[in-house]
N, C-alpha and C. Protein backbone atom coordinates (compact mmCIF):
# COMPACT_ATOMS: atom_id res chain seq x y z
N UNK A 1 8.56 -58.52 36.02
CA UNK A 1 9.23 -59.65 35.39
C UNK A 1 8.69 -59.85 33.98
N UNK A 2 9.62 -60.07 33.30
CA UNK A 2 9.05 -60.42 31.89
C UNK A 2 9.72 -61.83 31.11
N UNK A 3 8.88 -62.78 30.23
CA UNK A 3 9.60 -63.83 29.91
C UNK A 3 10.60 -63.70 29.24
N UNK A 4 11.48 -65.19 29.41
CA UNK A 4 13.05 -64.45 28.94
C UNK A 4 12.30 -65.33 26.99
N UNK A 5 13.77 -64.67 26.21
CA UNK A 5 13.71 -65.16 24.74
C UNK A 5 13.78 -66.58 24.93
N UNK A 6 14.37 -67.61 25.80
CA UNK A 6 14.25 -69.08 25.23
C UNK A 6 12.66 -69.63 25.83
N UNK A 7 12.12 -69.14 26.42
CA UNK A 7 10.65 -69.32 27.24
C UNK A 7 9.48 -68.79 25.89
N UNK A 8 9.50 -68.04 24.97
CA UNK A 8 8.98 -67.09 24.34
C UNK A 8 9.19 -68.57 22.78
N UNK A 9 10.69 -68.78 22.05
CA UNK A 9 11.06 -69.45 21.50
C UNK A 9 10.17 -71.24 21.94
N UNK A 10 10.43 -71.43 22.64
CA UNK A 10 9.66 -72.90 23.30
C UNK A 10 8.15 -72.86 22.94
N UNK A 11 7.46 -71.81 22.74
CA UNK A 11 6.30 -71.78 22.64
C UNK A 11 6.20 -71.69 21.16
N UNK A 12 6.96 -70.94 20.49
CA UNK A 12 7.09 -70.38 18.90
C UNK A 12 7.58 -71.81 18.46
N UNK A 13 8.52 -72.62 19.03
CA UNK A 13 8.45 -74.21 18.13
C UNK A 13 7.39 -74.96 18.68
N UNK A 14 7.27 -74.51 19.10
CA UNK A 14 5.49 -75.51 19.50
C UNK A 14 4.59 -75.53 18.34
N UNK A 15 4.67 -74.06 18.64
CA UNK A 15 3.80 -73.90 16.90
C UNK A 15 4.05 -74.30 15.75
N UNK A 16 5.30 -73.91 15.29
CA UNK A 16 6.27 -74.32 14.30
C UNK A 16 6.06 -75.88 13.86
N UNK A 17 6.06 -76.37 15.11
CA UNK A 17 6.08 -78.29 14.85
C UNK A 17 4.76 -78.31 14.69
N UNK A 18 3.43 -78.01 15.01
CA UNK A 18 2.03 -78.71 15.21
C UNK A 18 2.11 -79.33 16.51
N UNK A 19 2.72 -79.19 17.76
CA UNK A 19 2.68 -79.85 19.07
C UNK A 19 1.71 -79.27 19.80
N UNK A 20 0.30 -79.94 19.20
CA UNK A 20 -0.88 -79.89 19.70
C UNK A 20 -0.81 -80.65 21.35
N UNK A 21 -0.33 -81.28 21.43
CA UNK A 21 -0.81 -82.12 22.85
C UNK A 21 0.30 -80.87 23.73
N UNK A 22 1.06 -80.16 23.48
CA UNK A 22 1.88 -79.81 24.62
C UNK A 22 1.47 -77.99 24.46
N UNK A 23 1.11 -77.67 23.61
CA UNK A 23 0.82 -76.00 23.21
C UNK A 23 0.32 -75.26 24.42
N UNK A 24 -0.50 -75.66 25.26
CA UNK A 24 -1.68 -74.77 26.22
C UNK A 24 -1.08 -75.13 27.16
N UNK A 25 -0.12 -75.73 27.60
CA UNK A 25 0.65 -75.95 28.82
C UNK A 25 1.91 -75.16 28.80
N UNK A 26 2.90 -75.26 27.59
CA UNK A 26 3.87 -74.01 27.41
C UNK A 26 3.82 -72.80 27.20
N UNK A 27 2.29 -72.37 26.51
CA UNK A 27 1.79 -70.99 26.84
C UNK A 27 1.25 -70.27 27.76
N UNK A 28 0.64 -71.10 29.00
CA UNK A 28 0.37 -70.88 30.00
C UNK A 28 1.07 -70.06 30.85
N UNK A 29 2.17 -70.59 30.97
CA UNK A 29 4.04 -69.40 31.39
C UNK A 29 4.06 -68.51 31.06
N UNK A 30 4.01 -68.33 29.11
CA UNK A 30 4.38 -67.18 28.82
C UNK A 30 3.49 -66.67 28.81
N UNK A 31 1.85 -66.37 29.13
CA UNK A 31 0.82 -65.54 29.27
C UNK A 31 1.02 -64.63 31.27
N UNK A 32 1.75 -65.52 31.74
CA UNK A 32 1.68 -65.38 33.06
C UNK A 32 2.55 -64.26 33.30
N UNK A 33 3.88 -64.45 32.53
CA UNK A 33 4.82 -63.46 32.57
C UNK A 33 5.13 -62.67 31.59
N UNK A 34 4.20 -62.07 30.71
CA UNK A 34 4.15 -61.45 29.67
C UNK A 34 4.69 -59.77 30.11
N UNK A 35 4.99 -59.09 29.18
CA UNK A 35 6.03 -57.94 29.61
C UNK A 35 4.33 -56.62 29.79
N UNK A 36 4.66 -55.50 30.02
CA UNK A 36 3.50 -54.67 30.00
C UNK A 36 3.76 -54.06 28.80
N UNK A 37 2.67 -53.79 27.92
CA UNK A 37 2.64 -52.98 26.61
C UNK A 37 1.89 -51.69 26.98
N UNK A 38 1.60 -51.75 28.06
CA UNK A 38 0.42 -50.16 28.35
C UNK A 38 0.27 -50.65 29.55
N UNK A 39 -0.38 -48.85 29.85
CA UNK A 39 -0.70 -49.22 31.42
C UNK A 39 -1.81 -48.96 32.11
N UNK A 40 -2.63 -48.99 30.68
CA UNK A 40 -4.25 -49.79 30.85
C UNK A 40 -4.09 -51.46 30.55
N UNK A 41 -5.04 -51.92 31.74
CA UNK A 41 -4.89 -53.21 31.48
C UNK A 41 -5.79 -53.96 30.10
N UNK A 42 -6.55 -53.34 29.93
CA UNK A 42 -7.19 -53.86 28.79
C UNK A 42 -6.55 -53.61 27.55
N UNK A 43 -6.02 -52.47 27.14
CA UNK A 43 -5.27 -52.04 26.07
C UNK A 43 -3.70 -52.94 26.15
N UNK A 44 -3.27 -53.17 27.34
CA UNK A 44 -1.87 -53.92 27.33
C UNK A 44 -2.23 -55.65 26.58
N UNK A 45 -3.70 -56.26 27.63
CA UNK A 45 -4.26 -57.53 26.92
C UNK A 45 -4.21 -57.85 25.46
N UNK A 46 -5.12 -56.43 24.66
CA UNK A 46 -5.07 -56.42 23.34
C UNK A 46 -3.70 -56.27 22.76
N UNK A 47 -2.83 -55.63 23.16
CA UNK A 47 -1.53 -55.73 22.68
C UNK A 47 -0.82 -57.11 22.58
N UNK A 48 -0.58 -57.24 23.79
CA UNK A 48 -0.72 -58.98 23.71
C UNK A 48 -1.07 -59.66 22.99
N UNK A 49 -2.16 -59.74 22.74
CA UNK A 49 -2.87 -60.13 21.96
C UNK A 49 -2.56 -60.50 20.56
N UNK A 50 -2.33 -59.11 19.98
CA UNK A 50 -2.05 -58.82 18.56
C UNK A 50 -0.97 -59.43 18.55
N UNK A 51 -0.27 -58.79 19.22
CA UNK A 51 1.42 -59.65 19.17
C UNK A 51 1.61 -61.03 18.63
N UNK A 52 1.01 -61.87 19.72
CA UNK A 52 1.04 -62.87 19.88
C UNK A 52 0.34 -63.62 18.68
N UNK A 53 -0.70 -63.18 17.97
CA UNK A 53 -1.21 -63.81 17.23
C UNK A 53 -0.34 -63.82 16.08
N UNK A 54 0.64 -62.58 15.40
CA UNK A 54 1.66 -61.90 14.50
C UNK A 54 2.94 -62.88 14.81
N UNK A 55 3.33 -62.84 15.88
CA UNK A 55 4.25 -63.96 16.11
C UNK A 55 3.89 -65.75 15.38
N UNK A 56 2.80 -65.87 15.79
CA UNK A 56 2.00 -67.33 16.02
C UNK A 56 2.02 -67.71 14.42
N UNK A 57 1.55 -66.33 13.73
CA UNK A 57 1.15 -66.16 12.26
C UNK A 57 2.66 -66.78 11.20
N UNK A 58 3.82 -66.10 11.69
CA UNK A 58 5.02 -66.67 11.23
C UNK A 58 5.78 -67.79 11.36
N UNK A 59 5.45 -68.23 12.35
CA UNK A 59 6.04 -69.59 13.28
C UNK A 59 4.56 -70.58 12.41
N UNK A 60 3.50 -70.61 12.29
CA UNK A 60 2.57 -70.92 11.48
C UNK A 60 3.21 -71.31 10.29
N UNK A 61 3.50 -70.29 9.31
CA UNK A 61 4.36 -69.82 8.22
C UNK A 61 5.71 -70.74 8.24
N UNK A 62 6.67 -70.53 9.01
CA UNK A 62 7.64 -71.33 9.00
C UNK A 62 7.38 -73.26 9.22
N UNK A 63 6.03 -73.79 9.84
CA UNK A 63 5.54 -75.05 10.05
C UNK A 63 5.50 -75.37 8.68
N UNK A 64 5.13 -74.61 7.67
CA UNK A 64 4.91 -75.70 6.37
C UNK A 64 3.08 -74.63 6.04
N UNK A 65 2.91 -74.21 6.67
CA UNK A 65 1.41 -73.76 6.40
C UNK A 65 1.37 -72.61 5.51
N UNK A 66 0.81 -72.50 4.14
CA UNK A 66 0.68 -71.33 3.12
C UNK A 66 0.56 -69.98 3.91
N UNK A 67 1.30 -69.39 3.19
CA UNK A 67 1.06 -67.69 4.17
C UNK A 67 -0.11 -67.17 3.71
N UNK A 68 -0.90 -67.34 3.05
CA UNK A 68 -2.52 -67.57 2.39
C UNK A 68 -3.26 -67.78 3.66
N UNK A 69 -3.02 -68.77 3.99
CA UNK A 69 -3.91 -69.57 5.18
C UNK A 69 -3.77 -68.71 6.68
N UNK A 70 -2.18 -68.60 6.46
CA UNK A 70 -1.86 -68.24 8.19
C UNK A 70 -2.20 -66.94 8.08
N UNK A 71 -2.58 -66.15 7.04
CA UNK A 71 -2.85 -64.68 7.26
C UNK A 71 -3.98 -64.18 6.97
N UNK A 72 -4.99 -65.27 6.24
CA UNK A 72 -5.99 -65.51 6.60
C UNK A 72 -6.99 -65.51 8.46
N UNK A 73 -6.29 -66.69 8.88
CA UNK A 73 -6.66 -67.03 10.21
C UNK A 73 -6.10 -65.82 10.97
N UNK A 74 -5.03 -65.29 10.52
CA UNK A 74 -4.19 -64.00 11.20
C UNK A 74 -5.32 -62.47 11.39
N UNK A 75 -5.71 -62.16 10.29
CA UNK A 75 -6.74 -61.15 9.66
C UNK A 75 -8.35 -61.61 10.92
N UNK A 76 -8.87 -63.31 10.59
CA UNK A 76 -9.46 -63.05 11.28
C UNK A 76 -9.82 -62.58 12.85
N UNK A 77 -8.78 -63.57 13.41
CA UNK A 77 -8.23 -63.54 15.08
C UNK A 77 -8.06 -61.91 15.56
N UNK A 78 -7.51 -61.16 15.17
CA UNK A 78 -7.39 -59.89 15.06
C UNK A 78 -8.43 -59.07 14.93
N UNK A 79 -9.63 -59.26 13.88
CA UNK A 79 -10.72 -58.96 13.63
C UNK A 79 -11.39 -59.23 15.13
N UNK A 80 -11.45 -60.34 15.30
CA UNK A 80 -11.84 -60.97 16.73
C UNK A 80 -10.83 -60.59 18.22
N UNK A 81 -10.26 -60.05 17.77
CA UNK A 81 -9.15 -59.55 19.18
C UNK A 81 -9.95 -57.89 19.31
N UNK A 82 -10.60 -57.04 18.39
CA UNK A 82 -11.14 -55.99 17.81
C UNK A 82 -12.40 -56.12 18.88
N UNK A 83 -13.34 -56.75 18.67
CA UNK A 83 -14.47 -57.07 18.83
C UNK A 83 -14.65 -56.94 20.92
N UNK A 84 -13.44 -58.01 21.42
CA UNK A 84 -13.37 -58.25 22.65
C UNK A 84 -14.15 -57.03 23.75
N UNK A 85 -14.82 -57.51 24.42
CA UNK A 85 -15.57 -56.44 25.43
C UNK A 85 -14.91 -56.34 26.31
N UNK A 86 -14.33 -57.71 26.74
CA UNK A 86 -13.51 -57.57 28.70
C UNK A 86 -12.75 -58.51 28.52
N UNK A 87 -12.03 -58.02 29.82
CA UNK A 87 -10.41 -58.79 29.73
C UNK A 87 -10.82 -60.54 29.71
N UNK A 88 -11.16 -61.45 29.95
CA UNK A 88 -11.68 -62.61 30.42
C UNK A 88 -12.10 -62.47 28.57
N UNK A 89 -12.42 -62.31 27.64
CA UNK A 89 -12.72 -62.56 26.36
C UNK A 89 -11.34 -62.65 25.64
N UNK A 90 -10.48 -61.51 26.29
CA UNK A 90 -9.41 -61.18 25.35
C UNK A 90 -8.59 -62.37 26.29
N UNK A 91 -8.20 -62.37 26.77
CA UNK A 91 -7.34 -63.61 27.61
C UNK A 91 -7.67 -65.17 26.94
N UNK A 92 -8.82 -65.15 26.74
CA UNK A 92 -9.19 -66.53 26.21
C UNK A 92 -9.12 -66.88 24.74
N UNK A 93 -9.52 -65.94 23.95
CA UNK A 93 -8.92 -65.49 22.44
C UNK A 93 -7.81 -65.47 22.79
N UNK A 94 -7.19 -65.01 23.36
CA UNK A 94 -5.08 -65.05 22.82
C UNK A 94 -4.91 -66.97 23.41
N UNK A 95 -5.65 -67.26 24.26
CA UNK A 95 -5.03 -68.69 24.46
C UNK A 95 -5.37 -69.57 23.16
N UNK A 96 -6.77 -69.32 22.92
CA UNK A 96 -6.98 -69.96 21.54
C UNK A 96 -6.61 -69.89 19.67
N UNK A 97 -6.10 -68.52 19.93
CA UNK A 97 -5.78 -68.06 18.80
C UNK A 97 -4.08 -69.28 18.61
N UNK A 98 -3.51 -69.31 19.85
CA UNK A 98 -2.13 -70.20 19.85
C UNK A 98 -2.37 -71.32 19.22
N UNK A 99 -3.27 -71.97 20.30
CA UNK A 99 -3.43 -72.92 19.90
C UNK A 99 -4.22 -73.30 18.37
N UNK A 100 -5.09 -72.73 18.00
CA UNK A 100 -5.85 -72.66 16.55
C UNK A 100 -4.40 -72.38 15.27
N UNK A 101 -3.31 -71.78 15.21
CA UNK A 101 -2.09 -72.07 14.83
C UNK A 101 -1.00 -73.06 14.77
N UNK A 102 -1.18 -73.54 16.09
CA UNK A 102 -0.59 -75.02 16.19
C UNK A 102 -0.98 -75.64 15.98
N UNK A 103 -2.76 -76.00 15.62
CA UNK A 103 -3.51 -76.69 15.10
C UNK A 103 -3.33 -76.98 13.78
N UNK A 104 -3.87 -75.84 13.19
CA UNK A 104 -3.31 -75.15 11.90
C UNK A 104 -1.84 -75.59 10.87
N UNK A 105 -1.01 -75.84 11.63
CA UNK A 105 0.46 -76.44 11.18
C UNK A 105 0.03 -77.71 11.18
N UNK A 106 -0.44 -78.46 12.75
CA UNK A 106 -0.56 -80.02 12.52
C UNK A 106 -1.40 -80.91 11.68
N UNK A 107 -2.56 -79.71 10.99
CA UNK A 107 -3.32 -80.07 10.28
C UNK A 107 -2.68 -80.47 8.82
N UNK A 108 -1.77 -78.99 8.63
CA UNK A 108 -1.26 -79.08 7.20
C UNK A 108 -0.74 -79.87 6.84
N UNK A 109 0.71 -80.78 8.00
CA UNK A 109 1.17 -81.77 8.19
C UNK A 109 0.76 -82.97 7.89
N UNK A 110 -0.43 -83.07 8.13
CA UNK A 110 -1.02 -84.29 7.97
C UNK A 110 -1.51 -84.43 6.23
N UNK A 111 -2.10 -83.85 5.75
CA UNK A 111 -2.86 -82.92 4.72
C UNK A 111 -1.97 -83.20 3.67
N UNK A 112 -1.13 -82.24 4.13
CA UNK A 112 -0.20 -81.69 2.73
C UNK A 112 0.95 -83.03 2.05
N UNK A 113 0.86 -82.96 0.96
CA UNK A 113 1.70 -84.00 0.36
C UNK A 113 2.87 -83.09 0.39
N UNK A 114 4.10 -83.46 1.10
CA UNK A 114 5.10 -82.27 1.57
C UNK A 114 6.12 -83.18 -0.01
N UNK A 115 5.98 -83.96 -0.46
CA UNK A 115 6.67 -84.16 -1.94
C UNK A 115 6.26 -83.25 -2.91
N UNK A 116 5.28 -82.48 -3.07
CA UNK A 116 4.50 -81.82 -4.12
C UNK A 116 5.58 -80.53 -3.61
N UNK A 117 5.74 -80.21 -2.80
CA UNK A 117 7.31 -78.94 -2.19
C UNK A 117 8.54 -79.37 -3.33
N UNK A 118 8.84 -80.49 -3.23
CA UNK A 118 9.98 -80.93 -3.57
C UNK A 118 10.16 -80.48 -5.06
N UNK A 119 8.86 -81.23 -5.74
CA UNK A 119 8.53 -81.17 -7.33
C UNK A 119 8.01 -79.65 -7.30
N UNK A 120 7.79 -79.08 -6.85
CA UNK A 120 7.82 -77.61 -7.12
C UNK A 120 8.72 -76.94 -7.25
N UNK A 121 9.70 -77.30 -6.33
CA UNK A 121 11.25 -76.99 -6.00
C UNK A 121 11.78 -77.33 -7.39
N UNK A 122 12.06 -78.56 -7.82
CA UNK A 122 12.71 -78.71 -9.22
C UNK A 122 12.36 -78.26 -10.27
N UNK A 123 10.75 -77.90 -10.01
CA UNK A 123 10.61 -77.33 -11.54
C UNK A 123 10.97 -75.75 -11.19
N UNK A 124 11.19 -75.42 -10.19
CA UNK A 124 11.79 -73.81 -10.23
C UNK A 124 13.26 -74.19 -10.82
N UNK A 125 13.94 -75.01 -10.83
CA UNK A 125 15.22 -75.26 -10.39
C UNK A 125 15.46 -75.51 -12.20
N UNK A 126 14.32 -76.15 -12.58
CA UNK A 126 14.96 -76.49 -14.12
C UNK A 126 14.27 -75.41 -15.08
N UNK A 127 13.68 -74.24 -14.52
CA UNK A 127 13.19 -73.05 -15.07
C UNK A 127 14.06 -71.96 -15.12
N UNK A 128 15.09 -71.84 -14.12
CA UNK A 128 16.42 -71.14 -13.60
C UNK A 128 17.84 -71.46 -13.34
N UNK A 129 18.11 -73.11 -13.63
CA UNK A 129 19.52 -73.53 -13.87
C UNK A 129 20.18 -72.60 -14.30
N UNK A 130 20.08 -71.45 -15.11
CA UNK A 130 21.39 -70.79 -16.09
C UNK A 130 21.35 -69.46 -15.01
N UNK A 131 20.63 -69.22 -13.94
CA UNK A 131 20.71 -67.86 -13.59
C UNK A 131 21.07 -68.59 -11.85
N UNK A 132 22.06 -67.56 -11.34
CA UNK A 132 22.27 -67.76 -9.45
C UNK A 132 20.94 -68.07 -8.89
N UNK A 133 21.35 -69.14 -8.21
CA UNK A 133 19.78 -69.90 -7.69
C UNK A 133 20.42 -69.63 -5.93
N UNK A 134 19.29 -68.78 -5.42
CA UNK A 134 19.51 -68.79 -4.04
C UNK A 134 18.35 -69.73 -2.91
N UNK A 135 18.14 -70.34 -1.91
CA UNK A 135 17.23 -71.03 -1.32
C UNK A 135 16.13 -69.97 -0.93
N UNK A 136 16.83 -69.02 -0.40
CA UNK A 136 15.34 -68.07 -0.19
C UNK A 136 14.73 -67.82 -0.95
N UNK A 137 15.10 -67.92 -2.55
CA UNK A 137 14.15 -67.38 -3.17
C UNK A 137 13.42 -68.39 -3.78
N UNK A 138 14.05 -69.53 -4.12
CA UNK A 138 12.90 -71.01 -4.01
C UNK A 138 12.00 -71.03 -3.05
N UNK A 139 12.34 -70.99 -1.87
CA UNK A 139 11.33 -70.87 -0.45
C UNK A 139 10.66 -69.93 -0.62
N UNK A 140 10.49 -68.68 -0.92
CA UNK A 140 9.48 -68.16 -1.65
C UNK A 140 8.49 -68.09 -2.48
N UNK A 141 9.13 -68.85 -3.77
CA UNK A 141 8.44 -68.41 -4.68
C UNK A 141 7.37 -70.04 -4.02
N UNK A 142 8.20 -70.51 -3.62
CA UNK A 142 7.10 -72.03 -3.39
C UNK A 142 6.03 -71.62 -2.13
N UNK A 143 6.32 -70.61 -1.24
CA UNK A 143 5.74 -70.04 0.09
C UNK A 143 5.62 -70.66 1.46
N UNK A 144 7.05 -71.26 1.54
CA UNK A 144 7.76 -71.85 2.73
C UNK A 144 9.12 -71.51 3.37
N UNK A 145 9.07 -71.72 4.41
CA UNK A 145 10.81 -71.41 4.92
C UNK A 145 11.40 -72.29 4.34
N UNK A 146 12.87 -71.36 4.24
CA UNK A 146 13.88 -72.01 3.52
C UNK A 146 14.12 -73.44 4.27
N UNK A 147 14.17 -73.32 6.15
CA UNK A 147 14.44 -74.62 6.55
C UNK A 147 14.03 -75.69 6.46
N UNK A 148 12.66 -75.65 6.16
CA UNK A 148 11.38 -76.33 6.03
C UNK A 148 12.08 -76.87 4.89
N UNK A 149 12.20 -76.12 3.40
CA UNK A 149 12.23 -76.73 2.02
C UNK A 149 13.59 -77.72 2.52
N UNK A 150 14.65 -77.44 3.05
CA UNK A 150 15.75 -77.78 2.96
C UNK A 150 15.59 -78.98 3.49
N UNK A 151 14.87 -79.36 4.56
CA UNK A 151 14.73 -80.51 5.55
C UNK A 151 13.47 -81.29 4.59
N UNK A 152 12.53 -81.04 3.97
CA UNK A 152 12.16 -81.67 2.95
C UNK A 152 12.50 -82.58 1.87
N UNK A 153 13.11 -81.11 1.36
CA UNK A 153 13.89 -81.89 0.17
C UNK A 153 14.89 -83.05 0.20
N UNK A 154 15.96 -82.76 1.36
CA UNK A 154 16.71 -83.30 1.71
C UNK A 154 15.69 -85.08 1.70
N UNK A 155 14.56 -85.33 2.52
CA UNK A 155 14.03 -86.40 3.05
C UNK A 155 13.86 -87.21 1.80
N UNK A 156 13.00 -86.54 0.84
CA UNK A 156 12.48 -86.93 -0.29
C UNK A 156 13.45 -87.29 -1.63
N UNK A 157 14.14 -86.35 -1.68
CA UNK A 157 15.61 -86.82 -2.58
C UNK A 157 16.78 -87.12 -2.36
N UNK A 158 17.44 -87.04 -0.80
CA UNK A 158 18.31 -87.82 -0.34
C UNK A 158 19.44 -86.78 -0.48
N UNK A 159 19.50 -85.87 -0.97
CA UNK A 159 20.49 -84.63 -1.45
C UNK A 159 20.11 -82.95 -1.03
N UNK A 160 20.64 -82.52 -0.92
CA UNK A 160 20.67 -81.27 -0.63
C UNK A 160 20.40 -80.59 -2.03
N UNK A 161 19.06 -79.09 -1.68
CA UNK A 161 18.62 -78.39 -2.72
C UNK A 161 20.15 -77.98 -3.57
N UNK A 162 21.13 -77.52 -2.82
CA UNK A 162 22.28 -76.93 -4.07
C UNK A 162 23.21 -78.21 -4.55
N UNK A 163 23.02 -79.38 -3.80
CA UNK A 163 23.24 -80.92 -4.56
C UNK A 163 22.62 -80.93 -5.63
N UNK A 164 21.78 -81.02 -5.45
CA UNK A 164 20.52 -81.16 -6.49
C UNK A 164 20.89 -80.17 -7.71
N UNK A 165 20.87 -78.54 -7.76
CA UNK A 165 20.88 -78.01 -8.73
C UNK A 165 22.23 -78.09 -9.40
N UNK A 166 23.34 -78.65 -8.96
CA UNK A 166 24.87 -78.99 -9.35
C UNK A 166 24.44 -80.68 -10.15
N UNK A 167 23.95 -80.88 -9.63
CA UNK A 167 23.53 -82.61 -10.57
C UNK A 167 22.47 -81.96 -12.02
N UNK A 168 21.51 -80.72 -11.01
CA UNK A 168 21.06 -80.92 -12.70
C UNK A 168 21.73 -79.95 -13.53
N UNK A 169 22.54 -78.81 -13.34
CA UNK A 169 23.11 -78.10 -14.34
C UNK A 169 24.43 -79.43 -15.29
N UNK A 170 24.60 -80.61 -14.54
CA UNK A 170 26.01 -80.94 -14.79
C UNK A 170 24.62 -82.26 -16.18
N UNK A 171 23.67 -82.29 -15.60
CA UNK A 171 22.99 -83.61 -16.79
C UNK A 171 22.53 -82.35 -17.65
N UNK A 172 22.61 -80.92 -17.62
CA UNK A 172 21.82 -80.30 -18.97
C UNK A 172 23.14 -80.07 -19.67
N UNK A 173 24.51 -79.79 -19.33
CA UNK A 173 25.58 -79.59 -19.61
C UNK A 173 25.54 -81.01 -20.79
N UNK A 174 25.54 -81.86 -20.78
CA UNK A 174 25.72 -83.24 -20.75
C UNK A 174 24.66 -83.59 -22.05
N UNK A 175 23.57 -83.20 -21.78
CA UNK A 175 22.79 -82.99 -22.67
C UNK A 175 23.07 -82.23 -23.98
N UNK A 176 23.65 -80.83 -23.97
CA UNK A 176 23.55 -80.22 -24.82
C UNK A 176 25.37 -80.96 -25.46
């Protein structure tokens, strides 16, 4: 048996949000019914392992957390998935590595002035008015998911990012 994609997903917005109080209870499942990667058991664990932390690392990434940070903590966990002697080390590292990610997001959350996104966002926006402005590549260059910026921005300025760059090409128009 192996977990299905919406069981796998449930755990990946766990992370995604910072849902520290519910993380080690929805991963619990998917550690139980995890698929086989090998058919040594220790080498399948570490697979696991890695996986899971690579997954954790993007869903991290998509929460709002610098890909600096999450691949940071990514590099080390891995380093430390490396190290593991016996299965009972590696089992307990992959539970914590989840959770140290979901942590990780709820921390940033709290932390991060998610308006300083916004004003980053516009000054890309009034640096590139005259050239095709796409969201992925704002969400980039700022080092967030596009959904993230979009559900941001939206909060903080009341308008949608391509609202927004149609209001300001139409006040530089206006200007000149």
């Amino acid at each position: 048996y192996h977990h299905t994609y919406m069981e796998e997903r449930y755990v990946m917005d766990c992370i995604r949000e910072g849902n520290v109080e519910e993380i080690n209870e929805r991963a619990s499942g998917l550690f139980e019914k995890a698929g086989i990667l090998s058919k040594k058991h220790f080498n399948n664990q570490r697979n696991l392992a890695i996986v899971t932390t690579t997954m954790a690392t993007r869903e991290a990434i998509a929460g709002g957390v610098a890909p600096a940070d999450a691949y940071r903590l990514s590099d080390y966990l891995i380093n430390q998935i490396d190290q593991c002697q016996t299965m009972e080390e590696m089992i307990e590292l992959n539970r914590r590595s989840i959770y140290k990610f979901t942590k990780l997001v709820a921390d940033t959350r709290k932390t991060r002035n998610f308006s300083s996104y916004t004003e980053q966002c516009k000054d890309y926006i009034s640096q590139n008015y005259h050239h095709k402005i796409y969201l992925e590549d704002i969400a980039e260059a700022i080092g967030i998911s596009q959904g993230h910026l979009s559900r941001i921005f939206r909060r903080f300025l009341g308008c949608s990012v391509y609202e927004y760059v149609t209001m300001y090409r139409i006040s530089r128009a206006r200007e000149l």
